[in-house]
N, C-alpha and C. Protein backbone atom coordinates (compact mmCIF):
# COMPACT_ATOMS: atom_id res chain seq x y z
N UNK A 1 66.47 82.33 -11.47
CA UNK A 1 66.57 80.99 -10.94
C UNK A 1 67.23 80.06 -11.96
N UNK A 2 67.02 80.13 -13.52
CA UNK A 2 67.43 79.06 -14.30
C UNK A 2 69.12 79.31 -14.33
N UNK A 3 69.39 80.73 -14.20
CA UNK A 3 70.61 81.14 -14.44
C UNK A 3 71.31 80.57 -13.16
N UNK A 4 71.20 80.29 -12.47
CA UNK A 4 71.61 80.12 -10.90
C UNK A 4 71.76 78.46 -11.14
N UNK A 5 70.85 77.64 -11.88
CA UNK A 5 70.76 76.52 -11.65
C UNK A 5 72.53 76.03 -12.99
N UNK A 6 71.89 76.69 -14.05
CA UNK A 6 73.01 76.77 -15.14
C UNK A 6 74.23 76.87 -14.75
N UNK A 7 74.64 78.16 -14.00
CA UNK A 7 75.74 78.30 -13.14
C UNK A 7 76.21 77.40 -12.80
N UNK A 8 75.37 76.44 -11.81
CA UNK A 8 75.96 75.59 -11.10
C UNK A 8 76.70 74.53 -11.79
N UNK A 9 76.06 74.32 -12.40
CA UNK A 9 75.95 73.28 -13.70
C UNK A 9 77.30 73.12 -14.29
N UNK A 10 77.10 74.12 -14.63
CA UNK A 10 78.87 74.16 -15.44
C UNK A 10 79.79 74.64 -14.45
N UNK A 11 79.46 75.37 -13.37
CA UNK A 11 80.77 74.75 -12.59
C UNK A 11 80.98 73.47 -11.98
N UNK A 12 80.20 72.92 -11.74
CA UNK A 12 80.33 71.05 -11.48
C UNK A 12 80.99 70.79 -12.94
N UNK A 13 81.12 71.10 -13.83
CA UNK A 13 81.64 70.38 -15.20
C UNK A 13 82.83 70.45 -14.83
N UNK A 14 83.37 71.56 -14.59
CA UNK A 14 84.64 71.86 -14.85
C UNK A 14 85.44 72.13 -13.06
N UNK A 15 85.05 71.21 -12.22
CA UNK A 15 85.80 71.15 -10.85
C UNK A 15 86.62 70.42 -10.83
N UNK A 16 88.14 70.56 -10.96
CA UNK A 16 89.17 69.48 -10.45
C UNK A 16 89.15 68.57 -9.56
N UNK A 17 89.71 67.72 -9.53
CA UNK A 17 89.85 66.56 -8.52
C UNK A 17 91.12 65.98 -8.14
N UNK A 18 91.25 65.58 -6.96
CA UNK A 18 92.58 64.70 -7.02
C UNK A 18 92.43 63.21 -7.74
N UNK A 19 93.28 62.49 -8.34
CA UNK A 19 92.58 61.33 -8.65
C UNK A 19 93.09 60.63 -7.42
N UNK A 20 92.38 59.52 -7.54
CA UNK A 20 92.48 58.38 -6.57
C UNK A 20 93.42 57.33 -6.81
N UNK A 21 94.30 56.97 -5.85
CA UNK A 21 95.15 55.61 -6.75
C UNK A 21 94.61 54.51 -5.55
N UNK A 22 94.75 53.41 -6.26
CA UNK A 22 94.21 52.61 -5.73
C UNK A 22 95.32 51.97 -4.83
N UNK A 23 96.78 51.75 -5.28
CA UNK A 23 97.41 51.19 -4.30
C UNK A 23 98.51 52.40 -3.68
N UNK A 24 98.87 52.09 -2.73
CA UNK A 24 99.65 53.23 -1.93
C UNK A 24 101.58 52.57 -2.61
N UNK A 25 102.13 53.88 -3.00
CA UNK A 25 103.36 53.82 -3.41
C UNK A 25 104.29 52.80 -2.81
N UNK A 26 105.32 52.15 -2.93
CA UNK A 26 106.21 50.98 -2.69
C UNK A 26 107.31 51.89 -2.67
N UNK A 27 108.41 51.45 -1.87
CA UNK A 27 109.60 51.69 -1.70
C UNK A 27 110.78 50.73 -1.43
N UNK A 28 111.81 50.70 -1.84
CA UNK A 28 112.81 49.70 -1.57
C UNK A 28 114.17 50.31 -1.80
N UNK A 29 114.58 50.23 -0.59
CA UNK A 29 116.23 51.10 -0.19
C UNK A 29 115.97 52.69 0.13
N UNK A 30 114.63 53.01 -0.04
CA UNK A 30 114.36 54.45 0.16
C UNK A 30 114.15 54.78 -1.60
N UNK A 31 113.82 54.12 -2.38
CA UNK A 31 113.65 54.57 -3.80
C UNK A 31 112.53 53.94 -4.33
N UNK A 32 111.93 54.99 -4.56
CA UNK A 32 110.57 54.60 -5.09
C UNK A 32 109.88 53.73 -6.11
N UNK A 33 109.41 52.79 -5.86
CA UNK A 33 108.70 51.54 -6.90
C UNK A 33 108.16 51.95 -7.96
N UNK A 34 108.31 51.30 -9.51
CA UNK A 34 107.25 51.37 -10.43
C UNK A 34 106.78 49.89 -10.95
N UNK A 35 107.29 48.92 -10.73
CA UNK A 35 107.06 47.33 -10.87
C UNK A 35 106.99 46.94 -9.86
N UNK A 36 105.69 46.79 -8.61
CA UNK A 36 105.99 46.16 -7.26
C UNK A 36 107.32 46.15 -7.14
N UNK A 37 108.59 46.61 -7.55
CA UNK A 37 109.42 46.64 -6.76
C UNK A 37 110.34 45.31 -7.38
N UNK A 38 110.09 44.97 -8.52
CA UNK A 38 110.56 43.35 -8.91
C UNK A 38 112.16 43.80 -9.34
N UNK A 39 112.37 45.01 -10.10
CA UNK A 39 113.76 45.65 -10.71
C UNK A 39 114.53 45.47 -9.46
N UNK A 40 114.01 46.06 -8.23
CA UNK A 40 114.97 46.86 -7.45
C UNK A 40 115.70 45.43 -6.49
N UNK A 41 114.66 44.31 -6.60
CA UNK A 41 114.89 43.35 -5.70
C UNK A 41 115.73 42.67 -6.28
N UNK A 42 115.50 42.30 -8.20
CA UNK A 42 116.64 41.66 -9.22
C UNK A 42 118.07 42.37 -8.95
N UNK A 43 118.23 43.92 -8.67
CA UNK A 43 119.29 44.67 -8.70
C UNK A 43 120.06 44.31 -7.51
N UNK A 44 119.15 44.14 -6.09
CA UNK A 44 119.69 43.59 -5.04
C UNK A 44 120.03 42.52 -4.94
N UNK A 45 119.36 41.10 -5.41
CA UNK A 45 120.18 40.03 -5.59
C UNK A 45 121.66 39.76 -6.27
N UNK A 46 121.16 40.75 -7.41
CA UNK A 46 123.02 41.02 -7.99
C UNK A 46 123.61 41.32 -7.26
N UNK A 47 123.81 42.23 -6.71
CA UNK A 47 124.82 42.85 -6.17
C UNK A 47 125.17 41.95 -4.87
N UNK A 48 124.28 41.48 -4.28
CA UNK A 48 124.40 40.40 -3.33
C UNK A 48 125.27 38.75 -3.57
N UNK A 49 124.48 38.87 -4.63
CA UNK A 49 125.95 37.66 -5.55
C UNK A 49 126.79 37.70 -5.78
N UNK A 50 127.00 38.60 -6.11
CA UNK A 50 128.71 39.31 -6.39
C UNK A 50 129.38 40.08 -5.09
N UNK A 51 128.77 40.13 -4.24
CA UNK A 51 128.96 40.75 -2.84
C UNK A 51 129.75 42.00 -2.60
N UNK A 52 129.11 43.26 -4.09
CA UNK A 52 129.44 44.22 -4.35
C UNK A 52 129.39 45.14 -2.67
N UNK A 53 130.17 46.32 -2.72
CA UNK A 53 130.32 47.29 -1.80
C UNK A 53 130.23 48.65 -1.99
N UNK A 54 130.70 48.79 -3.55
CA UNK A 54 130.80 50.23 -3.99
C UNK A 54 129.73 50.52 -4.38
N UNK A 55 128.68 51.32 -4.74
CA UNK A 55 127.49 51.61 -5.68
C UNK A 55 128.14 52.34 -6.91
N UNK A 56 129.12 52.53 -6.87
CA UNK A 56 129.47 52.74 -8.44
C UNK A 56 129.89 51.57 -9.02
N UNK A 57 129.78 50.45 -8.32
CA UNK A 57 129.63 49.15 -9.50
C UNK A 57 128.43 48.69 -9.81
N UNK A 58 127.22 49.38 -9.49
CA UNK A 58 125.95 49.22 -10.02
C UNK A 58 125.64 49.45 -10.84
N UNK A 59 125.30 48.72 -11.95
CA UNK A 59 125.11 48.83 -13.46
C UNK A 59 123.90 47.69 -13.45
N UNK A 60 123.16 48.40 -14.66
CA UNK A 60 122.15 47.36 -15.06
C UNK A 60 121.20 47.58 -16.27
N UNK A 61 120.36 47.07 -16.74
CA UNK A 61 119.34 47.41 -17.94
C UNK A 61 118.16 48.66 -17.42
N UNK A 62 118.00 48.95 -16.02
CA UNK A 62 116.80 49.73 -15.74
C UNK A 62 117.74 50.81 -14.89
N UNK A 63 116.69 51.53 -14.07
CA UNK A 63 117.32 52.57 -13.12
C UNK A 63 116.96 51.77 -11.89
N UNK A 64 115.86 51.28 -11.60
CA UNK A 64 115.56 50.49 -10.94
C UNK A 64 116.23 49.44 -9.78
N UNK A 65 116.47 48.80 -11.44
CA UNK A 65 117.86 47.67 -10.86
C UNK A 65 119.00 48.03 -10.74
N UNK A 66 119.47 49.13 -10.85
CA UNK A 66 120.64 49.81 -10.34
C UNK A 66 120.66 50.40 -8.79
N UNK A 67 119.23 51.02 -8.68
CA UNK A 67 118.94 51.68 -7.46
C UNK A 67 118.92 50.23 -6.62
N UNK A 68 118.32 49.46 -6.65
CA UNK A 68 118.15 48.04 -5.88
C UNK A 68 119.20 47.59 -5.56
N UNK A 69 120.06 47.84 -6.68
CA UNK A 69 121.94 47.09 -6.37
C UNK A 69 122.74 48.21 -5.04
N UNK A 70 122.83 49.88 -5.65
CA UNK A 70 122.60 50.66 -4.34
C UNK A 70 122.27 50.06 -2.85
N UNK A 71 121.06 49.84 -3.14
CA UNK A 71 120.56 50.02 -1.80
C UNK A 71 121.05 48.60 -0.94
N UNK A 72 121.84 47.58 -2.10
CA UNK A 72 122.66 46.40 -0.72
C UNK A 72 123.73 47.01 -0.35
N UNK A 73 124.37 47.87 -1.24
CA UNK A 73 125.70 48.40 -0.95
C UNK A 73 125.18 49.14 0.23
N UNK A 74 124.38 49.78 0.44
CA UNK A 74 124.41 50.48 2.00
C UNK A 74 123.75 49.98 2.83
N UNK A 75 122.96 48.78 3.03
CA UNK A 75 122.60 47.41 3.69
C UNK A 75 122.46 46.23 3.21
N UNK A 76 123.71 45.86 3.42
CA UNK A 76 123.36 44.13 3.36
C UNK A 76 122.78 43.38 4.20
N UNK A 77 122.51 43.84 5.27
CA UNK A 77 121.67 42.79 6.07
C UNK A 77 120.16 42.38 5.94
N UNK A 78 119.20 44.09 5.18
CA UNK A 78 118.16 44.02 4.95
C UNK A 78 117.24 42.67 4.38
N UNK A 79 116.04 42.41 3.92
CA UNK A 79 115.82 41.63 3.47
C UNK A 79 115.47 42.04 2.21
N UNK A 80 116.15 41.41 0.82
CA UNK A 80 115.58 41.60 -0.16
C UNK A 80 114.55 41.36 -1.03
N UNK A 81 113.80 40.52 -0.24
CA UNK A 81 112.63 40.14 -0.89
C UNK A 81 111.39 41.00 -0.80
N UNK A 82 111.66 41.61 0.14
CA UNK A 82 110.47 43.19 0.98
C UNK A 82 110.78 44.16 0.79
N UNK A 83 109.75 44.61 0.25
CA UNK A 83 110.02 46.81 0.32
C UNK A 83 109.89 47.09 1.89
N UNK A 84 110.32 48.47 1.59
CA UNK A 84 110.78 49.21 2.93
C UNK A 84 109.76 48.57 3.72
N UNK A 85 108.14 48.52 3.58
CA UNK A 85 107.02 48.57 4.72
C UNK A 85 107.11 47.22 5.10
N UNK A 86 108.05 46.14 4.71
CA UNK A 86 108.32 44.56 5.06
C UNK A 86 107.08 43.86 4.03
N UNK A 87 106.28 44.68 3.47
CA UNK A 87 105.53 43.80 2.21
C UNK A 87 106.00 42.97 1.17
N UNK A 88 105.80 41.76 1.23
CA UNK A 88 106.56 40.67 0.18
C UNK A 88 106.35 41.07 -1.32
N UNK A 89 107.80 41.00 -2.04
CA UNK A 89 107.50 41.33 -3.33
C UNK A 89 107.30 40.01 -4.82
N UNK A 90 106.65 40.27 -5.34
CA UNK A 90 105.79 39.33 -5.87
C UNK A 90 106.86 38.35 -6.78
């Protein structure tokens, strides 16, 4: 019986888990968020100012804000202030 209880014991120690995240992933242009999404929306306003077309004129300090500049070049009509799910970015 003690051996049975022991057993258990240490396999509860050592059971994996998924972890939990607390907020569900962000997206904007189809590219995945790591700053609510603030890079990708700065990248889109650029490119929107300059009323770029090509995505090989997307250049910037992050990957982020490059991907953000992308993603006007293949919609400009979108709204840039919202990730994909229309959630306002901060």
């Amino acid at each position: 019986m003690r051996y049975r209880i022991a057993a258990g014991l240490l396999a509860g120690m050592f059971t994996l888990s998924t972890p939990v995240y607390s907020q569900q992933s962000r997206y904007f242009g189809g590219y995945r968020c790591t700053d609510k999404c603030r890079d990708h929306a700065a990248g889109f306003d650029y490119a929107r100012q300059l009323r770029l077309r090509d995505p090989t004129q997307c250049a910037g300090p992050t990957l982020s804000y490059e991907q953000g500049c992308k993603a006007y070049t293949r919609d400009r009509m979108r709204d840039g202030k919202k990730d994909d799910a229309g959630r306002p970015i901060d």
